[in-house]
Protein backbone atom coordinates (compact mmCIF):
# COMPACT_ATOMS: atom_id res chain seq x y z
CA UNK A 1 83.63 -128.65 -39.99
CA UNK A 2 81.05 -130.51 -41.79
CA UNK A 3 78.45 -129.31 -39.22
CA UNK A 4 79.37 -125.79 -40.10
CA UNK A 5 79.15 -126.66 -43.23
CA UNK A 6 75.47 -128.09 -42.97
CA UNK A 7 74.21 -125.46 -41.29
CA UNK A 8 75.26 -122.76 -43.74
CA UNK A 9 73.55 -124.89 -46.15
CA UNK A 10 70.16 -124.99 -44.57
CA UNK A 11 70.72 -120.61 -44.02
CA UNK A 12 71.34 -120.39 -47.95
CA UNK A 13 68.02 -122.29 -48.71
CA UNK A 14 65.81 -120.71 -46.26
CA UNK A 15 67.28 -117.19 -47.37
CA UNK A 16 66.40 -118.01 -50.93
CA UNK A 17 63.07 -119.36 -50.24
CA UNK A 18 62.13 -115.90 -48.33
CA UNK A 19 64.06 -113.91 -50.87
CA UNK A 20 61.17 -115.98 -53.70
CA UNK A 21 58.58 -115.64 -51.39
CA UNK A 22 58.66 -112.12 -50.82
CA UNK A 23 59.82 -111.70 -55.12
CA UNK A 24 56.33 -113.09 -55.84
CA UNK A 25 54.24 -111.11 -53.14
CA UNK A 26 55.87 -108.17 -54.48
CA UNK A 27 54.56 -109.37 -58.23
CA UNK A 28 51.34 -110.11 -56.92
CA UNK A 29 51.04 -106.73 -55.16
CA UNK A 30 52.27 -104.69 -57.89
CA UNK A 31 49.91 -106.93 -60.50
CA UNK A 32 47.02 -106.45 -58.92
CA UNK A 33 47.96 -102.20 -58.79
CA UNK A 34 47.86 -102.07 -62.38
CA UNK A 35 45.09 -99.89 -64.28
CA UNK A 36 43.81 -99.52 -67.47
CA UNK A 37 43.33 -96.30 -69.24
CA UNK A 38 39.92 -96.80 -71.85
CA UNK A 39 37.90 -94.54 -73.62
CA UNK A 40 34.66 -94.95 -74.25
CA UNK A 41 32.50 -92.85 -76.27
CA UNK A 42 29.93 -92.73 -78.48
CA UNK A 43 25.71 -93.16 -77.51
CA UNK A 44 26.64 -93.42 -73.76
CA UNK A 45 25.70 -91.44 -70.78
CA UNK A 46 29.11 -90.41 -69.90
CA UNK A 47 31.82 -90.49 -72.82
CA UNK A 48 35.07 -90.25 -71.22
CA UNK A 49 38.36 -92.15 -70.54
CA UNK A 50 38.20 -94.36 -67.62
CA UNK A 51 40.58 -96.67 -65.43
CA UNK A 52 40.25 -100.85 -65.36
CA UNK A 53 41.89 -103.27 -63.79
CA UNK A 54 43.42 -106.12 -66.51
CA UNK A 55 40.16 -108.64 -65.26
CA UNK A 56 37.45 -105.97 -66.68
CA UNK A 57 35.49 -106.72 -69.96
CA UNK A 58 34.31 -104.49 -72.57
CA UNK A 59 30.80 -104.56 -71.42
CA UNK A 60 31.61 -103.61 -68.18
CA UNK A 61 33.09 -100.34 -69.58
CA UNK A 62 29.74 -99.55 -71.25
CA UNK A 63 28.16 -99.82 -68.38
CA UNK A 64 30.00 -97.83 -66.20
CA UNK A 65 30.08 -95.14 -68.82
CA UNK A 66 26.46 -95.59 -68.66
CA UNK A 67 25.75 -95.46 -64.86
CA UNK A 68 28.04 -92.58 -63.88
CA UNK A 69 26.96 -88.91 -62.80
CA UNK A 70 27.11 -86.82 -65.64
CA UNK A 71 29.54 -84.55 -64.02
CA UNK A 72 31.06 -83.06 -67.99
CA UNK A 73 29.44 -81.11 -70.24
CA UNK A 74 28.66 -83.64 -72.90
CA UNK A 75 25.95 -84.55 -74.59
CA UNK A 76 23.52 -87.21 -72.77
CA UNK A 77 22.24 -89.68 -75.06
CA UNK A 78 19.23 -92.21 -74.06
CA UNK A 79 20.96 -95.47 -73.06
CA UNK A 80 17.96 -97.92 -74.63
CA UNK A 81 18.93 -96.18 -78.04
CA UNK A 82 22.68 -97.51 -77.53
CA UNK A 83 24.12 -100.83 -80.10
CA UNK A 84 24.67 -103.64 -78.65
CA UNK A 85 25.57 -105.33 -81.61
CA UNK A 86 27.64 -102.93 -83.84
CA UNK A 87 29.81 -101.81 -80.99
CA UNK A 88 33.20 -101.00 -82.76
CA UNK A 89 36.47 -101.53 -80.57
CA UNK A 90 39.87 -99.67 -81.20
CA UNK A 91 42.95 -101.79 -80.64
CA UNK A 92 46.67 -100.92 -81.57
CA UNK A 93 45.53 -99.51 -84.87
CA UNK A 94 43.33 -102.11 -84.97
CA UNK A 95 39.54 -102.15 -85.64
CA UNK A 96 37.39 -105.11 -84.04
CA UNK A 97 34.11 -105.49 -84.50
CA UNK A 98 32.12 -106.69 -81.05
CA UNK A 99 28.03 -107.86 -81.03
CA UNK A 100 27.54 -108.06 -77.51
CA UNK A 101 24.49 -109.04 -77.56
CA UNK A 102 25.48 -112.60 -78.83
CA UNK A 103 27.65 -112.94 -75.79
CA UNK A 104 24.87 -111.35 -73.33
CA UNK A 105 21.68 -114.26 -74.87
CA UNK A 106 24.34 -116.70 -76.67
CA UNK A 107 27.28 -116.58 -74.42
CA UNK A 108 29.58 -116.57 -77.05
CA UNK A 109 33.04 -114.86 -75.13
CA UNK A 110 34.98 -113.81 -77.79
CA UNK A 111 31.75 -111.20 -78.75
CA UNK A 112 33.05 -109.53 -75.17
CA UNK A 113 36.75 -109.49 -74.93
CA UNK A 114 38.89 -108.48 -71.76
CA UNK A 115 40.37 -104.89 -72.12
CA UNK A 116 43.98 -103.83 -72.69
CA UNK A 117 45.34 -100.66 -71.72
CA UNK A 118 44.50 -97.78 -74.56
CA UNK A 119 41.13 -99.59 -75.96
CA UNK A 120 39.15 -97.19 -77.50
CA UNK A 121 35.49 -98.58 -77.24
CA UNK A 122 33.12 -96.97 -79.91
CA UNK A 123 29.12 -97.47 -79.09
CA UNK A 124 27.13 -95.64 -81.55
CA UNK A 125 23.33 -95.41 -81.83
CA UNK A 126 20.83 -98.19 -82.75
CA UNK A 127 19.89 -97.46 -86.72
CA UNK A 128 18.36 -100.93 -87.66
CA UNK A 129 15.98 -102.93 -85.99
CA UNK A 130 13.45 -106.21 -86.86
CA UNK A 131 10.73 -107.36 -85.16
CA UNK A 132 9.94 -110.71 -83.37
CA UNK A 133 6.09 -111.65 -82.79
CA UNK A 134 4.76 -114.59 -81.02
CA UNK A 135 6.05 -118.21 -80.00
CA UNK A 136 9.32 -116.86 -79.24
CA UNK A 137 11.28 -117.51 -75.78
CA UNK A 138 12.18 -114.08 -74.83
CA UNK A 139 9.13 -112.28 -75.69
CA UNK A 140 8.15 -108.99 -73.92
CA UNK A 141 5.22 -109.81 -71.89
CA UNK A 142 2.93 -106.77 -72.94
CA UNK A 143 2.97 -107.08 -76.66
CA UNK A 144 4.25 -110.24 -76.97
CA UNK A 145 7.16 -109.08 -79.25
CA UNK A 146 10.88 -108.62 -79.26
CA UNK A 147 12.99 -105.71 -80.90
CA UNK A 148 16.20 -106.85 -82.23
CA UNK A 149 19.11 -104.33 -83.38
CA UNK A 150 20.14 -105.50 -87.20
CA UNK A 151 23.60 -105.82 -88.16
CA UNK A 152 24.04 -105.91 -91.83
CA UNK A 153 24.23 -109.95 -93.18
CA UNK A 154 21.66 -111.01 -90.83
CA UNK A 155 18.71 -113.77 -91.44
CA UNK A 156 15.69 -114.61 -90.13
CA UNK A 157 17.90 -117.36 -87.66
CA UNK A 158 19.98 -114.77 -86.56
CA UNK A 159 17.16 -113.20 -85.43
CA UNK A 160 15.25 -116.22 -83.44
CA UNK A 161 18.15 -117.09 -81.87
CA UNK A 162 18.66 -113.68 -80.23
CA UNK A 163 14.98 -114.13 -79.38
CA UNK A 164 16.25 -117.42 -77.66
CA UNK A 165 14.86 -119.35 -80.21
CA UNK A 166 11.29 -120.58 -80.91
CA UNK A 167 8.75 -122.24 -77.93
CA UNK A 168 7.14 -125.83 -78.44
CA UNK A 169 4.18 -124.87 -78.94
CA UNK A 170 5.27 -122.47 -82.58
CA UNK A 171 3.90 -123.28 -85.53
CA UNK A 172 7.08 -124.04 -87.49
CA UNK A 173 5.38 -124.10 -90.69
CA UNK A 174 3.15 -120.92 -90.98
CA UNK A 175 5.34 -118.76 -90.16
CA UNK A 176 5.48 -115.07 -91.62
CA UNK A 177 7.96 -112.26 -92.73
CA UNK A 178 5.90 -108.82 -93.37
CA UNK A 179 8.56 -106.21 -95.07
CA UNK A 180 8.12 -102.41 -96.41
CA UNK A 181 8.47 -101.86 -99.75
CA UNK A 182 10.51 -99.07 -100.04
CA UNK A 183 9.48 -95.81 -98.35
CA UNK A 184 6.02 -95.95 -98.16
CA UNK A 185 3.42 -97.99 -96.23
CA UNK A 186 2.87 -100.95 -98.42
CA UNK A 187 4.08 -104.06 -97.46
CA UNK A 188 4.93 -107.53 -99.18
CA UNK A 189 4.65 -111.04 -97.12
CA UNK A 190 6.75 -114.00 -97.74
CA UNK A 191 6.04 -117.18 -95.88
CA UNK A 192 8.59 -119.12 -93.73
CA UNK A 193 8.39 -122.81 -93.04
CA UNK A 194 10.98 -122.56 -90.32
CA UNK A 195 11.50 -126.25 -89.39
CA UNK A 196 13.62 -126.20 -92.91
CA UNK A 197 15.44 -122.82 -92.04
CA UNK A 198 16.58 -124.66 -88.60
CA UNK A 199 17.83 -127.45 -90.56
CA UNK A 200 19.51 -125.85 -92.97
CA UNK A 201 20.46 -122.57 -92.10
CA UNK A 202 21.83 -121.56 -95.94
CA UNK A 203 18.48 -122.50 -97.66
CA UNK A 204 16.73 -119.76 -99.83
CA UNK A 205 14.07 -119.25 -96.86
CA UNK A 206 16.62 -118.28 -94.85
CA UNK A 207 16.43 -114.24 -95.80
CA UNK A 208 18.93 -111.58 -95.74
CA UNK A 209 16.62 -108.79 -93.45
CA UNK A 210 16.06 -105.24 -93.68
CA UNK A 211 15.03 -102.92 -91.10
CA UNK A 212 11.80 -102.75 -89.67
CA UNK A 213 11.22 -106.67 -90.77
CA UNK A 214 8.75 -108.14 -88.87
CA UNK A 215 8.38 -112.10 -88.18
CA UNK A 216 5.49 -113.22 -86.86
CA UNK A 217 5.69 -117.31 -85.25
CA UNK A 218 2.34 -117.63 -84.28
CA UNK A 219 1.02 -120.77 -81.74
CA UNK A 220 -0.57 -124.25 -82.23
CA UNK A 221 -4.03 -123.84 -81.56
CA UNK A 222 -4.81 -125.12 -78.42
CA UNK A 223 -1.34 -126.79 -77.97
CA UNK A 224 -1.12 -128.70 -75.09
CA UNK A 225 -4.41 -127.32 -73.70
CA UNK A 226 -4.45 -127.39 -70.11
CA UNK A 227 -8.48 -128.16 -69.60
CA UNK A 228 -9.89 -129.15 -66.41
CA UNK A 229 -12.94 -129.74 -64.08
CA UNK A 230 -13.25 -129.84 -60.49
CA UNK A 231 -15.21 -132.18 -58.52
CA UNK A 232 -16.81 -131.05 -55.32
CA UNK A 233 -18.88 -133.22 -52.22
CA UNK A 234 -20.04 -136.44 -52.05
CA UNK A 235 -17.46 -137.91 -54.93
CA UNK A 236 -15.53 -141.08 -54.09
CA UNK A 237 -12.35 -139.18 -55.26
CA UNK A 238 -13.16 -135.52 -55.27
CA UNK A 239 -10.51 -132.79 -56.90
CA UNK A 240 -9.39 -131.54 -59.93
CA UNK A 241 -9.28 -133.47 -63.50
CA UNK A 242 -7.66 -133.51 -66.67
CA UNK A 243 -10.19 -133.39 -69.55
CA UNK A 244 -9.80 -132.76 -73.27
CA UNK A 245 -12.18 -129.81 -73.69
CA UNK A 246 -15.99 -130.70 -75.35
CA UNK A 247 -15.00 -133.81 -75.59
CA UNK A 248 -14.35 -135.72 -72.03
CA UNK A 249 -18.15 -136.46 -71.09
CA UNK A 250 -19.84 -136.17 -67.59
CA UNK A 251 -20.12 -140.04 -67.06
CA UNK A 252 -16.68 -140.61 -67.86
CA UNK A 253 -15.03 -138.12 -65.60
CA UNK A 254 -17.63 -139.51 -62.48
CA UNK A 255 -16.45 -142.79 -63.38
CA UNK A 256 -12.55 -141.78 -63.41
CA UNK A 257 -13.64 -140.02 -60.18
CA UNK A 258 -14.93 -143.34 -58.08
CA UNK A 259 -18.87 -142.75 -58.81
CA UNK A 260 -20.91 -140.56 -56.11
CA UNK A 261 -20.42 -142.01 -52.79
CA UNK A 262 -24.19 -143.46 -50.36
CA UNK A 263 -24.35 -140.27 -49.12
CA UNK A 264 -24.70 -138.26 -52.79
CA UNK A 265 -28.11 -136.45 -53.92
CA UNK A 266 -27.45 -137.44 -57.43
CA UNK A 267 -31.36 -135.74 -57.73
CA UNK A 268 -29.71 -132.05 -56.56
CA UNK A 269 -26.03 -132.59 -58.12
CA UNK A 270 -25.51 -130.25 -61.33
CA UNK A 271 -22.74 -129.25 -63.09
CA UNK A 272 -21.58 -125.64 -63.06
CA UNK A 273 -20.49 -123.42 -65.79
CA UNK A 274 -18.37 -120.23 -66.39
CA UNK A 275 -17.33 -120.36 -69.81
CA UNK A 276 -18.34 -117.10 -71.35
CA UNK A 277 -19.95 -117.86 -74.43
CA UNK A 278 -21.91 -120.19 -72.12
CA UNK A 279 -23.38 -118.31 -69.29
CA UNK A 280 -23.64 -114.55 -71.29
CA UNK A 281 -26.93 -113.20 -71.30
CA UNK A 282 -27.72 -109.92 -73.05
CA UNK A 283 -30.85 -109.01 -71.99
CA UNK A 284 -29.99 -109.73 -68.55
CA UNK A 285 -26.81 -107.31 -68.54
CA UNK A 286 -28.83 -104.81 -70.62
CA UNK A 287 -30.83 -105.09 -67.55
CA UNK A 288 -27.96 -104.87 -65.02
CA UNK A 289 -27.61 -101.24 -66.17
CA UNK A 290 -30.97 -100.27 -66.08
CA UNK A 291 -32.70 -98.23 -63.29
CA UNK A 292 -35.48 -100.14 -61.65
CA UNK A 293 -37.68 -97.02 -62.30
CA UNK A 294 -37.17 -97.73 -66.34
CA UNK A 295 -38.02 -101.27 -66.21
CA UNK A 296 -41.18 -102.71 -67.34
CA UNK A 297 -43.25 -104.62 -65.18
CA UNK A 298 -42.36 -108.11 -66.63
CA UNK A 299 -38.69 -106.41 -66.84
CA UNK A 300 -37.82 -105.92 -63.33
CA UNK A 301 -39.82 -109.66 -62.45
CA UNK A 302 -37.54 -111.27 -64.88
CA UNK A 303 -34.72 -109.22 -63.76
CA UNK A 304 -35.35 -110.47 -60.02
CA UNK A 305 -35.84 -114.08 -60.84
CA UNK A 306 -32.23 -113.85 -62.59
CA UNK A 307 -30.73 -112.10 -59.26
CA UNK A 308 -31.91 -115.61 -57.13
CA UNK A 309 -30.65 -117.83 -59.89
CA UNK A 310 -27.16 -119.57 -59.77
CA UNK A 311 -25.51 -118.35 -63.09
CA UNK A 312 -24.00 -120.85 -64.93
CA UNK A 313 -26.13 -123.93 -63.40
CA UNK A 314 -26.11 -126.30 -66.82
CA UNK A 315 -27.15 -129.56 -65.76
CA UNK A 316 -28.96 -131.44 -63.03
CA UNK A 317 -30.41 -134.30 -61.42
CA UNK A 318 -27.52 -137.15 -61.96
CA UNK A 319 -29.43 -140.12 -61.50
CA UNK A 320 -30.62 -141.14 -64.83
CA UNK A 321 -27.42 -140.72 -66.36
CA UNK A 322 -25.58 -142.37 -63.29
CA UNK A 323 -27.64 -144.90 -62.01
CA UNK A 324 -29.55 -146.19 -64.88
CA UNK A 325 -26.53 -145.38 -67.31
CA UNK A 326 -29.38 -143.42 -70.03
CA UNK A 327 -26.82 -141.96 -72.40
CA UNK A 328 -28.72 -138.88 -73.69
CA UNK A 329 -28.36 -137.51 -70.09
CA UNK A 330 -24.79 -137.18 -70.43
CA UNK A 331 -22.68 -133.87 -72.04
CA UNK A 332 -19.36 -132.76 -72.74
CA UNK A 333 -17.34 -131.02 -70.18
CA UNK A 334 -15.59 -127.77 -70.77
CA UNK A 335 -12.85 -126.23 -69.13
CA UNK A 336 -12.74 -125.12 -66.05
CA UNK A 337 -16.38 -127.03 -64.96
CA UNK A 338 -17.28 -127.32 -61.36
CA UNK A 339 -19.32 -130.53 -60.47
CA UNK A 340 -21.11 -130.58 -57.62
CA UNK A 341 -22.81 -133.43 -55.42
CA UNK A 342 -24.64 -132.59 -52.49
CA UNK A 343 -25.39 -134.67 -49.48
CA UNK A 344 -28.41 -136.23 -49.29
CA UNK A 345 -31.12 -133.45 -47.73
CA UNK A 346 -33.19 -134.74 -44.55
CA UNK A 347 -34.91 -131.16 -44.03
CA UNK A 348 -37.41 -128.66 -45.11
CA UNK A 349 -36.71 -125.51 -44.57
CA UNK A 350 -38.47 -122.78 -43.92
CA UNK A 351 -38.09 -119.36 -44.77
CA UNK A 352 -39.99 -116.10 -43.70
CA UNK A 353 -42.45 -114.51 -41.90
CA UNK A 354 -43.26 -117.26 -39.80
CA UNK A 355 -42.48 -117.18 -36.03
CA UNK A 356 -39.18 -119.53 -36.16
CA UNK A 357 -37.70 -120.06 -39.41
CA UNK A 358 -35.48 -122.58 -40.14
CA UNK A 359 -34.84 -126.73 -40.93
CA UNK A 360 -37.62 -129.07 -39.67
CA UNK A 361 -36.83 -132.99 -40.65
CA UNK A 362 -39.12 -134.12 -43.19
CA UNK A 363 -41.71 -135.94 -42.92
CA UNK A 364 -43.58 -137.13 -45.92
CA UNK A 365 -47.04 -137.43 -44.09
CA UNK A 366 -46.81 -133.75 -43.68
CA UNK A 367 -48.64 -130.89 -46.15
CA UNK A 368 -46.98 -127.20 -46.27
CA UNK A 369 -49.14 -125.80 -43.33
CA UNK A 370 -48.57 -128.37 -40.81
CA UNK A 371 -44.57 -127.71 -41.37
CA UNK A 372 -45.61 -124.12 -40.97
CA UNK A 373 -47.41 -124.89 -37.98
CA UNK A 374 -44.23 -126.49 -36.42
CA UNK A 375 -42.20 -123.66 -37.15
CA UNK A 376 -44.15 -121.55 -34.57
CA UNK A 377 -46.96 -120.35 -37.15
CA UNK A 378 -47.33 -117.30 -38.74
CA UNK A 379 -46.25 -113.84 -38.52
CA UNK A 380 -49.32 -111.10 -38.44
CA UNK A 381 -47.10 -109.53 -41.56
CA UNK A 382 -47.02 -112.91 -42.95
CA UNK A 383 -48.64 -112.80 -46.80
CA UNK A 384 -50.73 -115.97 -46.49
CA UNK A 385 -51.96 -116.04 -50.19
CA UNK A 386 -48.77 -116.02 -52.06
CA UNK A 387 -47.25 -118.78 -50.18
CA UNK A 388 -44.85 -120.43 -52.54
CA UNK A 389 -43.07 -123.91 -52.17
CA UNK A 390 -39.62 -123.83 -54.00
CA UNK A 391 -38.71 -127.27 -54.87
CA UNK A 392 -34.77 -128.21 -54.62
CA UNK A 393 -34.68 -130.32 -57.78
CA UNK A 394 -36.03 -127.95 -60.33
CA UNK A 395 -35.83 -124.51 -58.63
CA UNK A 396 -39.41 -124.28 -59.36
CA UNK A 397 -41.88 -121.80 -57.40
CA UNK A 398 -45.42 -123.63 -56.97
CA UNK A 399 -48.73 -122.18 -55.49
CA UNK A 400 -49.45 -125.42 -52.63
CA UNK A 401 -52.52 -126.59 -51.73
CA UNK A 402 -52.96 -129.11 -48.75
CA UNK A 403 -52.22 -132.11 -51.02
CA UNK A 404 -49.12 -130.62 -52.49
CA UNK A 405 -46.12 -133.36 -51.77
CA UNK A 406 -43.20 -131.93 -50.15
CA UNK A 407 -39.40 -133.21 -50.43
CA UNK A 408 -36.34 -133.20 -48.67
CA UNK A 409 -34.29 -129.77 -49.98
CA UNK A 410 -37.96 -128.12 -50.71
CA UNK A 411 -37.91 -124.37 -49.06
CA UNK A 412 -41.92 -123.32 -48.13
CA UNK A 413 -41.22 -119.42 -48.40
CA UNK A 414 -43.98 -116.93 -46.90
CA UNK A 415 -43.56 -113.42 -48.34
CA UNK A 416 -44.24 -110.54 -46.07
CA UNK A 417 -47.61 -108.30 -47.40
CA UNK A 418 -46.61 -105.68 -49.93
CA UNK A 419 -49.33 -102.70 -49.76
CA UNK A 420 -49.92 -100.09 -52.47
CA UNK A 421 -46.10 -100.57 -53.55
CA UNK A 422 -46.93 -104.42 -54.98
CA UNK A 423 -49.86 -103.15 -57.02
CA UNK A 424 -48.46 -99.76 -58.08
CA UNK A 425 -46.85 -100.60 -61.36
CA UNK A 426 -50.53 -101.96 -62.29
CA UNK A 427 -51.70 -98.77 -61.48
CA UNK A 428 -49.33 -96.73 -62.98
CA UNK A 429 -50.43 -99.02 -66.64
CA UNK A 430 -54.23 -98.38 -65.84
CA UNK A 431 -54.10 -95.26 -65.14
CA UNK A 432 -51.88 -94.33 -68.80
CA UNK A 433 -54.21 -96.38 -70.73
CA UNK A 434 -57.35 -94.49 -69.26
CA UNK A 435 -55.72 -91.09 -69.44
CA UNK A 436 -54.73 -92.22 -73.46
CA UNK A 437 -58.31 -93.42 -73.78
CA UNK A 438 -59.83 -90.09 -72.55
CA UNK A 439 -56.96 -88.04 -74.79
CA UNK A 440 -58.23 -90.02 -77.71
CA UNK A 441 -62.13 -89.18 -77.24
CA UNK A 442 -61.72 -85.92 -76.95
CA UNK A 443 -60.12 -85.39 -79.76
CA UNK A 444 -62.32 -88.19 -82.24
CA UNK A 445 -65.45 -85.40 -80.75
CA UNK A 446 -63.49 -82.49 -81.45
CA UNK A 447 -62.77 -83.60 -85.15
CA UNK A 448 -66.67 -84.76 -85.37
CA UNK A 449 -67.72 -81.55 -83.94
CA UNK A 450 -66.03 -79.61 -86.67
């Protein structure tokens, strides 16, 4: 009997444990089918009444009523002119007030609440806006400004913190609030020191703002300026340096950077520039858009020479300021400065109208047309007068004769002959001076003759 008992006993409790089970599966199912009727209306795409589960938030809403087809005839409005901040929600007779745009930068929930079943969501168009400018962390990359929907009450830190708040490198002090008086197009200014509005948000600095405020948080100069050179070649440690621009020097960044290693031509290193206000040259890009035809004679020479130079080339020949430490040899670096130090050259080259041009090994016992000779000799276009040796340390051009002194890096460059082309532009003068000397004779004896 007390078997039976047990038995029955174990039956009741699994019954009622199935019975629970299936109680709160049926709850769950039939939670989880419920559906929310909301309206929303207003300066959306798609006004209408729509159906949300109890999970769904009021900004969810707007956006559906935003991305939907517009299958009603209702009028479309533009969705960037729709509040985010004056967004008005109807509750059980009810009326909240809802800035979603604190909860969408600031994350503050209650601002976006979860829906209840007959929410009436009003979103009506933007009517007041200020202006951000500058050091602000959520500033719009192409003007370098923010837009910020007004809601009556607010300050300038309202504003900033919708704007994420200010960057490191804003001037705290200097900042500025540019208003319109009244209707017209005159403004007034006020200045902000914004490092006391932070601190105390209900200080008099702190202003009430109208619409179409602007604040402008302009930057440090040159805060945390992120100036550099590169070293290139025969550097113990070559690579790229910090430097604190026009002030860092040249010695102290080659001494930061190891020194030049054996193998450096500290004669043929130079520093490279390509700061602007550094390497600009007027006459030269007047030049650039000139027709060769329209150039002077000393015009297009000039222009040439510029077309073999390296732009930029500031300083060479290292070894003063290196070796023998001679102080007025060294300068201030500027960002973005490329150093460069060459191996040591071993060669002449070259270069030409000469039967194999090239490198030959240098040989100080040799004049120009010996190294000439060894290059196979000259061309029968070769232009044997205006021989030229360019010398590597100076970029010099030099008429030779046979006791000129080559180095290693010198190029010995034999033009090819130029005809009637090479003297033309002499011509061309002579011949307009002559025909402007006849013109004037003629008409000094016509005057005398009358």
């Amino acid at each position: 009997m007390k078997n039976i008992y047990k038995v029955v006993l174990v039956l009741a409790v699994l019954l009622s444990s199935i019975c629970l089970f299936a109680q709160e599966d049926n709850g769950t199912q039939y939670s989880s089918d419920i559906m929310y009727n909301v309206s929303v209306v207003g300066a959306v795409k798609n006004p209408g009444v729509y159906m949300f589960p109890p999970t769904s938030r009021v900004s969810e809403a707007i956006k559906l009523a935003n991305t939907l087809l517009d299958t009603l005839n209702v009028p479309v409005f533009a969705a960037n002119n729709a509040s985010k901040r004056n967004i008005t929600l109807k509750r059980n007779g009810e009326i909240i007030k809802l800035d979603l745009l604190k909860f969408l930068v600031l994350g503050i929930e209650n601002s976006n609440p979860y829906l209840e079943d007959g929410d009436i969501i009003v979103v009506p168009a933007i009517k007041k806006q200020a202006h951000v400018f500058g050091a602000v962390s959520n500033r719009n990359d192409e003007d370098l400004q923010n837009s910020i929907e007004l809601k009556d009450e607010d300050k300038v830190l309202d504003i900033i913190e919708l704007a994420m708040g200010i960057m490191p490198s804003a001037d705290k002090q200097n900042a500025e609030l540019v208003r319109f008086i009244g209707n017209s197009s005159e403004t007034e200014s006020f200045n902000l020191d914004l490092s006391v509005i932070i601190n105390n948000p209900e200080c008099n600095e702190n202003l009430v703002l109208q619409n179409n405020d602007r604040i402008y948080i302009r930057e440090i100069p040159q805060y945390h300026n992120k100036s550099y050179v590169t070293l290139i070649g025969e550097i113990t440690y070559d690579g790229t340096y910090a430097i604190e621009n026009n002030k860092t020097t040249l010695l102290q960044i080659i001494t930061k950077a190891g020194g030049p290693t054996e193998d450096a031509d500290l004669f043929n290193a130079y520093l490279q520039r390509i700061s602007e206000e550094d390497i600009s040259e007027s006459e030269y890009e007047q030049l650039r858009k000139t027709r060769a035809d329209d150039m002077s004679h000393l015009e297009y020479r000039y222009f040439r020479n510029k077309l073999t130079e390296k732009i930029g080339v500031f300083a060479k020949n290292f070894d003063p300021l290196w070796s023998n430490k001679e102080i007025e040899y060294d300068i201030s670096l500027k960002d973005r400065d490329v150093i460069y130090f060459p191996a040591k050259t071993v060669a002449i080259k070259i270069s030409g109208e000469v039967a194999n041009p090239g490198l030959i090994s240098h040989d100080p016992e040799l004049n120009y047309l010996e190294y000439i000779e060894l290059a196979g000799g000259l061309t029968g276009k070769a232009w044997e007068i205006n021989i030229k040796i360019i010398r590597a340390k100076t970029g010099e051009w030099i008429k030779p004769n046979k006791n000129t002194k080559l180095y290693p890096g010198d190029t010995i460059f034999i033009p090819r002959k130029e005809r009637f082309s090479y003297y033309w532009p002499y011509i061309q003068e002579t011949i307009a001076f002559i025909t402007g000397l006849a013109t004037s004779i003629i008409v000094i004896r016509s005057l005398l003759a009358n």
